[in-house]
C-alpha atoms as a PDB file:
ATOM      1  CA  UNK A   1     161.652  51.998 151.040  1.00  0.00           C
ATOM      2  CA  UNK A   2     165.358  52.401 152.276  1.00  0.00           C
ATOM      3  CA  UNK A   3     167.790  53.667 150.601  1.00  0.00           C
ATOM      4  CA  UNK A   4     171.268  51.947 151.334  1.00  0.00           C
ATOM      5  CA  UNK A   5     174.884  54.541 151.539  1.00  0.00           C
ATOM      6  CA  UNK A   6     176.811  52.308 150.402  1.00  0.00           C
ATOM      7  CA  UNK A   7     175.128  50.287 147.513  1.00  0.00           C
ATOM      8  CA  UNK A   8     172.158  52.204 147.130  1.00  0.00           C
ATOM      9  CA  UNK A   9     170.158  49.505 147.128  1.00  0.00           C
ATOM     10  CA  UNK A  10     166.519  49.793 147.839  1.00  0.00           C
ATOM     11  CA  UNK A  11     165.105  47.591 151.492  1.00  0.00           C
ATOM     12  CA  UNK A  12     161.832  47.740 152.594  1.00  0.00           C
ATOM     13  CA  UNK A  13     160.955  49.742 155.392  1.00  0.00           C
ATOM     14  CA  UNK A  14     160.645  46.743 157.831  1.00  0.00           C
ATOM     15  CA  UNK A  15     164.258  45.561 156.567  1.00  0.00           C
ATOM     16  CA  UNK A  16     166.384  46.051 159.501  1.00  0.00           C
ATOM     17  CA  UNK A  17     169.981  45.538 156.956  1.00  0.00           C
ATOM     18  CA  UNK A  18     170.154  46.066 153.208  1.00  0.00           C
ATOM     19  CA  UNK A  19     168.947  43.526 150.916  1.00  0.00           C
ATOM     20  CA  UNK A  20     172.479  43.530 148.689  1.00  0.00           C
ATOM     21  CA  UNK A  21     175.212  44.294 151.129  1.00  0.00           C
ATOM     22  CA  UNK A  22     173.783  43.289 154.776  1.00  0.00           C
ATOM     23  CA  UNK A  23     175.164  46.912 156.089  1.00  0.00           C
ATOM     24  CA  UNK A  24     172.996  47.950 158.916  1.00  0.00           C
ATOM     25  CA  UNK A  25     169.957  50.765 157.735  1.00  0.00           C
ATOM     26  CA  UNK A  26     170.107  51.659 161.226  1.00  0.00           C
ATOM     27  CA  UNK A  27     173.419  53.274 160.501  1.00  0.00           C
ATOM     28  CA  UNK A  28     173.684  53.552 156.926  1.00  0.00           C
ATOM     29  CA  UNK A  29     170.551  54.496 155.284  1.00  0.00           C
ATOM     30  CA  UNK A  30     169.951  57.457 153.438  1.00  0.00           C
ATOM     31  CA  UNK A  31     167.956  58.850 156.272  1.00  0.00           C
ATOM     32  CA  UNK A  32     170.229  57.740 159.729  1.00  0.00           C
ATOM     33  CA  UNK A  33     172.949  59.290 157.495  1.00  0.00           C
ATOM     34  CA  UNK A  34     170.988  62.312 157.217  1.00  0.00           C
ATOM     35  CA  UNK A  35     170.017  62.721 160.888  1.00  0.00           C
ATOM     36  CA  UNK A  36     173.671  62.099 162.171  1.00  0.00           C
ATOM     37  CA  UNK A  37     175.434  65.146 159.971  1.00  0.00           C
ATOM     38  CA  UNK A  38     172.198  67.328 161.368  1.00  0.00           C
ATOM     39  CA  UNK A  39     172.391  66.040 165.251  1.00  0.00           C
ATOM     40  CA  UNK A  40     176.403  67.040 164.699  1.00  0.00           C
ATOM     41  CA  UNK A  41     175.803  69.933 162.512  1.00  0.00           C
ATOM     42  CA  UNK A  42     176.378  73.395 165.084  1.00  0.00           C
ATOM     43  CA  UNK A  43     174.441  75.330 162.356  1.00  0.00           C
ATOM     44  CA  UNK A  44     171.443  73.319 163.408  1.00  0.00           C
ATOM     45  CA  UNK A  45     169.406  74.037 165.758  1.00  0.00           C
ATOM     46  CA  UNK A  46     166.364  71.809 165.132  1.00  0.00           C
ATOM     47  CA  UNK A  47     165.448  68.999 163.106  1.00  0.00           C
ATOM     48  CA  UNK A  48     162.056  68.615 161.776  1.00  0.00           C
ATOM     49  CA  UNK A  49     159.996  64.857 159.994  1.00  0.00           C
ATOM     50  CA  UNK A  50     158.479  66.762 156.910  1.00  0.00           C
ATOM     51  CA  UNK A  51     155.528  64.147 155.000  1.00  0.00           C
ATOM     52  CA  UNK A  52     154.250  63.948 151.778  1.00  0.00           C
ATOM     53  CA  UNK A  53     150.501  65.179 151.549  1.00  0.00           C
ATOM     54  CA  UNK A  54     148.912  61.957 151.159  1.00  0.00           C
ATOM     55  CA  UNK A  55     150.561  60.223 154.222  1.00  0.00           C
ATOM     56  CA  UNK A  56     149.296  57.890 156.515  1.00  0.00           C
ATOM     57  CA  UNK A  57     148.019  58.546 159.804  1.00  0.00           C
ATOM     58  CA  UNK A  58     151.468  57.402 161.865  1.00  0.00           C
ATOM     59  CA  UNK A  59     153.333  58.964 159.522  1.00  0.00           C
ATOM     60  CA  UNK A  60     150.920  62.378 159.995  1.00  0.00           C
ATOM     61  CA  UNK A  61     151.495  61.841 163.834  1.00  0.00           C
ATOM     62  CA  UNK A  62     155.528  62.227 163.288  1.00  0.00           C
ATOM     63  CA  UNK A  63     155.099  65.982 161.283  1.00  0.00           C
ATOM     64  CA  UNK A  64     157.268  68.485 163.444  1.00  0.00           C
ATOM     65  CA  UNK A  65     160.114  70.241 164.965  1.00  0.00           C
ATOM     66  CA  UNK A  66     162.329  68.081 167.225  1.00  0.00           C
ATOM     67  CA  UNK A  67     165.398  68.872 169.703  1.00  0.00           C
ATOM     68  CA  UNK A  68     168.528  67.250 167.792  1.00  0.00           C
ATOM     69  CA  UNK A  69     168.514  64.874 170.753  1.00  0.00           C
ATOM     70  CA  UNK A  70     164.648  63.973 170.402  1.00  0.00           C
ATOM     71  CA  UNK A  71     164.469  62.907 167.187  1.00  0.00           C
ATOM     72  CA  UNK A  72     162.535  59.816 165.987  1.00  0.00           C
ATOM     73  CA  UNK A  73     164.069  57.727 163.669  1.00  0.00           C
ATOM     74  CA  UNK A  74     162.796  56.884 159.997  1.00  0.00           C
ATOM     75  CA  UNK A  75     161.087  54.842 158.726  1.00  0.00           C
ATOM     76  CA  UNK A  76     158.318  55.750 160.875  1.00  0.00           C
ATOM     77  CA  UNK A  77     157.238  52.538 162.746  1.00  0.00           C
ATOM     78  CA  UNK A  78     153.358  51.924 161.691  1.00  0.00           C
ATOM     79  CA  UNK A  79     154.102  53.510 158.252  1.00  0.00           C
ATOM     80  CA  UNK A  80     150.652  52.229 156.353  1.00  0.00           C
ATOM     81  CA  UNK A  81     151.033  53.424 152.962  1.00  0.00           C
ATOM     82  CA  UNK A  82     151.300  51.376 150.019  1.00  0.00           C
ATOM     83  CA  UNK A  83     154.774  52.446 148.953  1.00  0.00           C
ATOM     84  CA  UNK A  84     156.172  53.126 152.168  1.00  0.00           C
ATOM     85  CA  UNK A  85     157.558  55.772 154.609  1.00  0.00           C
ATOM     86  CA  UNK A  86     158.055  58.653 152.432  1.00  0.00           C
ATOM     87  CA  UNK A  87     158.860  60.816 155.668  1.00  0.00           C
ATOM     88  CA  UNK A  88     162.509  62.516 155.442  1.00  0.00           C
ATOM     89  CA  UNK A  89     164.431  64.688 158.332  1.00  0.00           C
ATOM     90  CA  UNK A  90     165.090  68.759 157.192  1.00  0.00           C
ATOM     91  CA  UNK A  91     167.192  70.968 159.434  1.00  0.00           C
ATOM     92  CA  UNK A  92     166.443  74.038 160.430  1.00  0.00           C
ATOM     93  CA  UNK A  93     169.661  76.199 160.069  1.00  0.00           C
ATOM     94  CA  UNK A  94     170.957  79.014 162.700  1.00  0.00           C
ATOM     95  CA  UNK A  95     173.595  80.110 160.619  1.00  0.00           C
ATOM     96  CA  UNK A  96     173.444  79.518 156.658  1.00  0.00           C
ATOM     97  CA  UNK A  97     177.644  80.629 156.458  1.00  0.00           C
ATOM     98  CA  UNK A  98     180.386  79.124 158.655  1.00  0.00           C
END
């Protein structure tokens, strides 16, 4: 599931816009929110796709360290488990103070 920025509504992973206010998940989901303060962040030098334990095999696939430039987008395309992507972005930091 996707959560929507501005309405928090809940979409399902194929949505491509939220169920309640039509905004665009590419853009405003919790995740694509997430990636574009890390990909702008200078404390961050990497992002990584962390998965729960019990994740399907695409989403097993996507488990890493990516360049901020190289990073694939979430919900992970292929996603096979019964409640969804579960897959969220983590930075890893170069500096923790500004």
């Amino acid at each position: 599931m996707q959560t929507c920025t501005k309405c928090n509504a809940l979409s399902p992973d194929e949505a491509t816009h939220c169920v309640r206010c039509q905004s665009d998940l590419s853009e405003w989901s919790t995740t694509s929110v997430a990636l574009k303060r890390y990909q702008t962040s200078k404390n961050v030098s990497l992002i990584y796709i962390v998965a729960a334990d019990n994740c399907c095999p695409a989403c097993r696939e996507m488990i890493g360290g990516y360049p901020k430039d190289q990073v694939p987008k979430l919900p992970v395309e292929g996603c096979s488990h019964a409640k969804g992507c579960r897959c969220f972005y983590q930075p890893k930091l170069t500096d923790i103070f500004p």
